[in-house]
N, C-alpha and C. Protein backbone atom coordinates (compact mmCIF):
# COMPACT_ATOMS: atom_id res chain seq x y z
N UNK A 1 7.85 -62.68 -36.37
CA UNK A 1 7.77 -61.26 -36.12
C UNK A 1 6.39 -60.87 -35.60
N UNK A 2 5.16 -61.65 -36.33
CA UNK A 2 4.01 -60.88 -36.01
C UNK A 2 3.58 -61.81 -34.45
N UNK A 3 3.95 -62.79 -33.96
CA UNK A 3 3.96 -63.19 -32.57
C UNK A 3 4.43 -62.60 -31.46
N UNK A 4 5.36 -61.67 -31.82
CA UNK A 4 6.32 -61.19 -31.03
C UNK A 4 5.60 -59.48 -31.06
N UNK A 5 5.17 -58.80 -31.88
CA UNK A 5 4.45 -58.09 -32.09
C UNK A 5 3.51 -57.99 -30.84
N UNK A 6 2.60 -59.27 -31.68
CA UNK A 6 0.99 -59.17 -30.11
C UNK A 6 1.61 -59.34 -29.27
N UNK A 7 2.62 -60.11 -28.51
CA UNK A 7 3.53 -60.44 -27.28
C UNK A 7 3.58 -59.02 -26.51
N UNK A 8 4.07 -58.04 -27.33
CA UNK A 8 4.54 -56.18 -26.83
C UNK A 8 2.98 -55.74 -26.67
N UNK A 9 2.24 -56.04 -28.14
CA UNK A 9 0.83 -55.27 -27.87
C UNK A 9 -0.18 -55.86 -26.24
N UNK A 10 0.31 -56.78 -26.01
CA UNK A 10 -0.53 -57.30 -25.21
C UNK A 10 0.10 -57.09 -23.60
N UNK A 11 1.17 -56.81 -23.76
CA UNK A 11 2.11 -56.22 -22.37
C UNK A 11 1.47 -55.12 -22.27
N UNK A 12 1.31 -53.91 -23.38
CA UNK A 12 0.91 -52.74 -23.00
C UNK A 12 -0.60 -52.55 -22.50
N UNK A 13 -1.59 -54.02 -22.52
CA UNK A 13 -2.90 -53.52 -22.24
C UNK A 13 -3.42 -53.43 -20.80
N UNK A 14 -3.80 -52.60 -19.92
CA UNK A 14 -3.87 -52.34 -18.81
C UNK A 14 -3.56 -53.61 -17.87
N UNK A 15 -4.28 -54.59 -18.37
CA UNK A 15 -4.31 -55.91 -17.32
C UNK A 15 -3.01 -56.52 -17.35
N UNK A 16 -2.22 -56.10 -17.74
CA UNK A 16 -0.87 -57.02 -18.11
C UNK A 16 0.66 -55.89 -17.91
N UNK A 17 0.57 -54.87 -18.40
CA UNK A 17 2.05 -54.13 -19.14
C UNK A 17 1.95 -53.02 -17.81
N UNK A 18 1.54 -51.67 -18.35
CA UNK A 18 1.93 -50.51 -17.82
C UNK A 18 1.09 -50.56 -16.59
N UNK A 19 -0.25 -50.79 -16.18
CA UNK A 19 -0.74 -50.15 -15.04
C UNK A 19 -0.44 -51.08 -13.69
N UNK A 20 0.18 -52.74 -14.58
CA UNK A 20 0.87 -53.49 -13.47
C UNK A 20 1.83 -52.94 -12.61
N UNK A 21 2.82 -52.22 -13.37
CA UNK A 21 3.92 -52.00 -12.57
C UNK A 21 3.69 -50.90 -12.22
N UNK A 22 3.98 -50.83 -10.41
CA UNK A 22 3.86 -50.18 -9.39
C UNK A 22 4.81 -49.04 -9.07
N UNK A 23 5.69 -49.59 -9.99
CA UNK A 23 7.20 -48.56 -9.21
C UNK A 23 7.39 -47.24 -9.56
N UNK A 24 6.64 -46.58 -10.65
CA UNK A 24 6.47 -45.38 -11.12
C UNK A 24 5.65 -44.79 -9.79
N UNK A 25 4.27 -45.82 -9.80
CA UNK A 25 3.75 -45.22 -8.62
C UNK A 25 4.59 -44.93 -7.34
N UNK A 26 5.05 -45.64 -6.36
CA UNK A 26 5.55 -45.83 -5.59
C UNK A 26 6.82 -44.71 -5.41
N UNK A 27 7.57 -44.77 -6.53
CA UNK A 27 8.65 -43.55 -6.55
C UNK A 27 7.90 -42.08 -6.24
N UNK A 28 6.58 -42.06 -7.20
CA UNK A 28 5.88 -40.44 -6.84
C UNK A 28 5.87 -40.42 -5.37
N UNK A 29 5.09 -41.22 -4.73
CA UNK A 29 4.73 -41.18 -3.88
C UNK A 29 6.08 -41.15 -2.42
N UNK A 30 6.74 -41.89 -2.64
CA UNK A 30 8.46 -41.39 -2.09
C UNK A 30 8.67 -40.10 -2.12
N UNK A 31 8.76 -39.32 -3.35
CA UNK A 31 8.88 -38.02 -3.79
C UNK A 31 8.29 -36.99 -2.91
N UNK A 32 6.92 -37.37 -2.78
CA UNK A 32 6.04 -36.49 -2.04
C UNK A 32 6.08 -36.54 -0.77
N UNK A 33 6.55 -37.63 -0.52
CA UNK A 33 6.81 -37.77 1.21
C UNK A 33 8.32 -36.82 1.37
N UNK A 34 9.46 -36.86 0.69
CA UNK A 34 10.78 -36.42 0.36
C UNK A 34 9.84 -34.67 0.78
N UNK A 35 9.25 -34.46 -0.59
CA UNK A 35 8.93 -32.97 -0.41
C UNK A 35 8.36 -32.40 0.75
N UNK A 36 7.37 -33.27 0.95
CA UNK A 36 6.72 -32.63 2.38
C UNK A 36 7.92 -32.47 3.66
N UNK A 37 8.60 -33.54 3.64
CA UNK A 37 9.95 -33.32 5.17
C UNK A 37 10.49 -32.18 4.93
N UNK A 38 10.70 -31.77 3.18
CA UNK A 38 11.44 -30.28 3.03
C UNK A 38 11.09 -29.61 3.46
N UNK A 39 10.10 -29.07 3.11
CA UNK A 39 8.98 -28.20 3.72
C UNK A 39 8.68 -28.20 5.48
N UNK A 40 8.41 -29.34 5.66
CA UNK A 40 8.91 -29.05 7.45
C UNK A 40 10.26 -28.72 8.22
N UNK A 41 11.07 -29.50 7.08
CA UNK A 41 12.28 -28.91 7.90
C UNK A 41 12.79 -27.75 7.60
N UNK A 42 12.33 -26.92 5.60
CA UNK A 42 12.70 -25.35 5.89
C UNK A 42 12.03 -24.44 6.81
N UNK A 43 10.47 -25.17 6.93
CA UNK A 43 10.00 -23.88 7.82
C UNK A 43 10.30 -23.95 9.09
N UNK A 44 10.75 -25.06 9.84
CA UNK A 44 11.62 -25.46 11.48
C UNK A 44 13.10 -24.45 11.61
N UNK A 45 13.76 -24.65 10.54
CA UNK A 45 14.58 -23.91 10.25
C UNK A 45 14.61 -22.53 9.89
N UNK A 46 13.84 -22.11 9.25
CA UNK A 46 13.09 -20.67 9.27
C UNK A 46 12.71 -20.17 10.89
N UNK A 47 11.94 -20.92 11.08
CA UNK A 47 11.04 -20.15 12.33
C UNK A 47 12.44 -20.00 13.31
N UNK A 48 13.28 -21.19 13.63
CA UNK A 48 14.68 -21.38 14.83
C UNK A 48 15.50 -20.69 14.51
N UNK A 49 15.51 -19.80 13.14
CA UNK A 49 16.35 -19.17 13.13
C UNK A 49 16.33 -17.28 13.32
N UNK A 50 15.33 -17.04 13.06
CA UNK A 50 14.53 -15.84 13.50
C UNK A 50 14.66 -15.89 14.85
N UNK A 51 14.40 -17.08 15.62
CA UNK A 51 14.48 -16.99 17.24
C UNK A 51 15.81 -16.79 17.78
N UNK A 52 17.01 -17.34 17.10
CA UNK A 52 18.24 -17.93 17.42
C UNK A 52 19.13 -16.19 16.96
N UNK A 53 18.22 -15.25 16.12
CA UNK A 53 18.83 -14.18 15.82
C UNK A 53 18.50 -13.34 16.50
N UNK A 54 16.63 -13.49 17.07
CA UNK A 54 16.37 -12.83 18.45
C UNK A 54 17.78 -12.47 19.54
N UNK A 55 17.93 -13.92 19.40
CA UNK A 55 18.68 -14.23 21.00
C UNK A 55 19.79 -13.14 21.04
N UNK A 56 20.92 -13.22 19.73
CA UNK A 56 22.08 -13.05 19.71
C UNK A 56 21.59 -11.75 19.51
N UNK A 57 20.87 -10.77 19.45
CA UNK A 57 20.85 -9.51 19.33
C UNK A 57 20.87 -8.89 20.50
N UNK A 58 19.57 -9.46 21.76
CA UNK A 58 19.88 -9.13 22.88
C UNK A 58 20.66 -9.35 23.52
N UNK A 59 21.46 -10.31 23.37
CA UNK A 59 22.95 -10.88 24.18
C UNK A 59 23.90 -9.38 23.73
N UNK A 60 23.89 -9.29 22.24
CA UNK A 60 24.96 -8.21 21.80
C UNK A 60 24.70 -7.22 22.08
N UNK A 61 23.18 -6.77 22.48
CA UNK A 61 23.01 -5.11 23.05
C UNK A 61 23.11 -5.32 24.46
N UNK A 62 22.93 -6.48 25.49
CA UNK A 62 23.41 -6.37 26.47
C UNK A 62 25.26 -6.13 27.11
N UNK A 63 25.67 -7.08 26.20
CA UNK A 63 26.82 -6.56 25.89
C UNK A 63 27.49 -5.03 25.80
């Protein structure tokens, strides 16, 4: 039991356990790339659509 113990305690110490694995990192960082495209593509979509309502207004008062 107490081998198996230090075995866990010694996974968790920086050089070995938690700050090894990358993939926590790596997922944030996915995330933030994810968020930022949102953000460009609501405000692309924002701005094209203000224009795209421009359009159809003067089409309908020319009309």
């Amino acid at each position: 039991m107490v081998p198996l113990l230090v075995a866990n305690i010694k996974n968790l110490l920086p050089a070995n356990g938690l700050f090894r694995d990358k993939r926590a990192v790596t997922a944030i960082e996915y995330a933030l790339i994810a968020a930022l495209i949102a953000v460009v593509i609501i405000g692309a979509v924002t701005s094209l659509g203000s224009n795209v309502a421009s359009t159809f207004n003067s089409v309908a008062s020319e009309l």
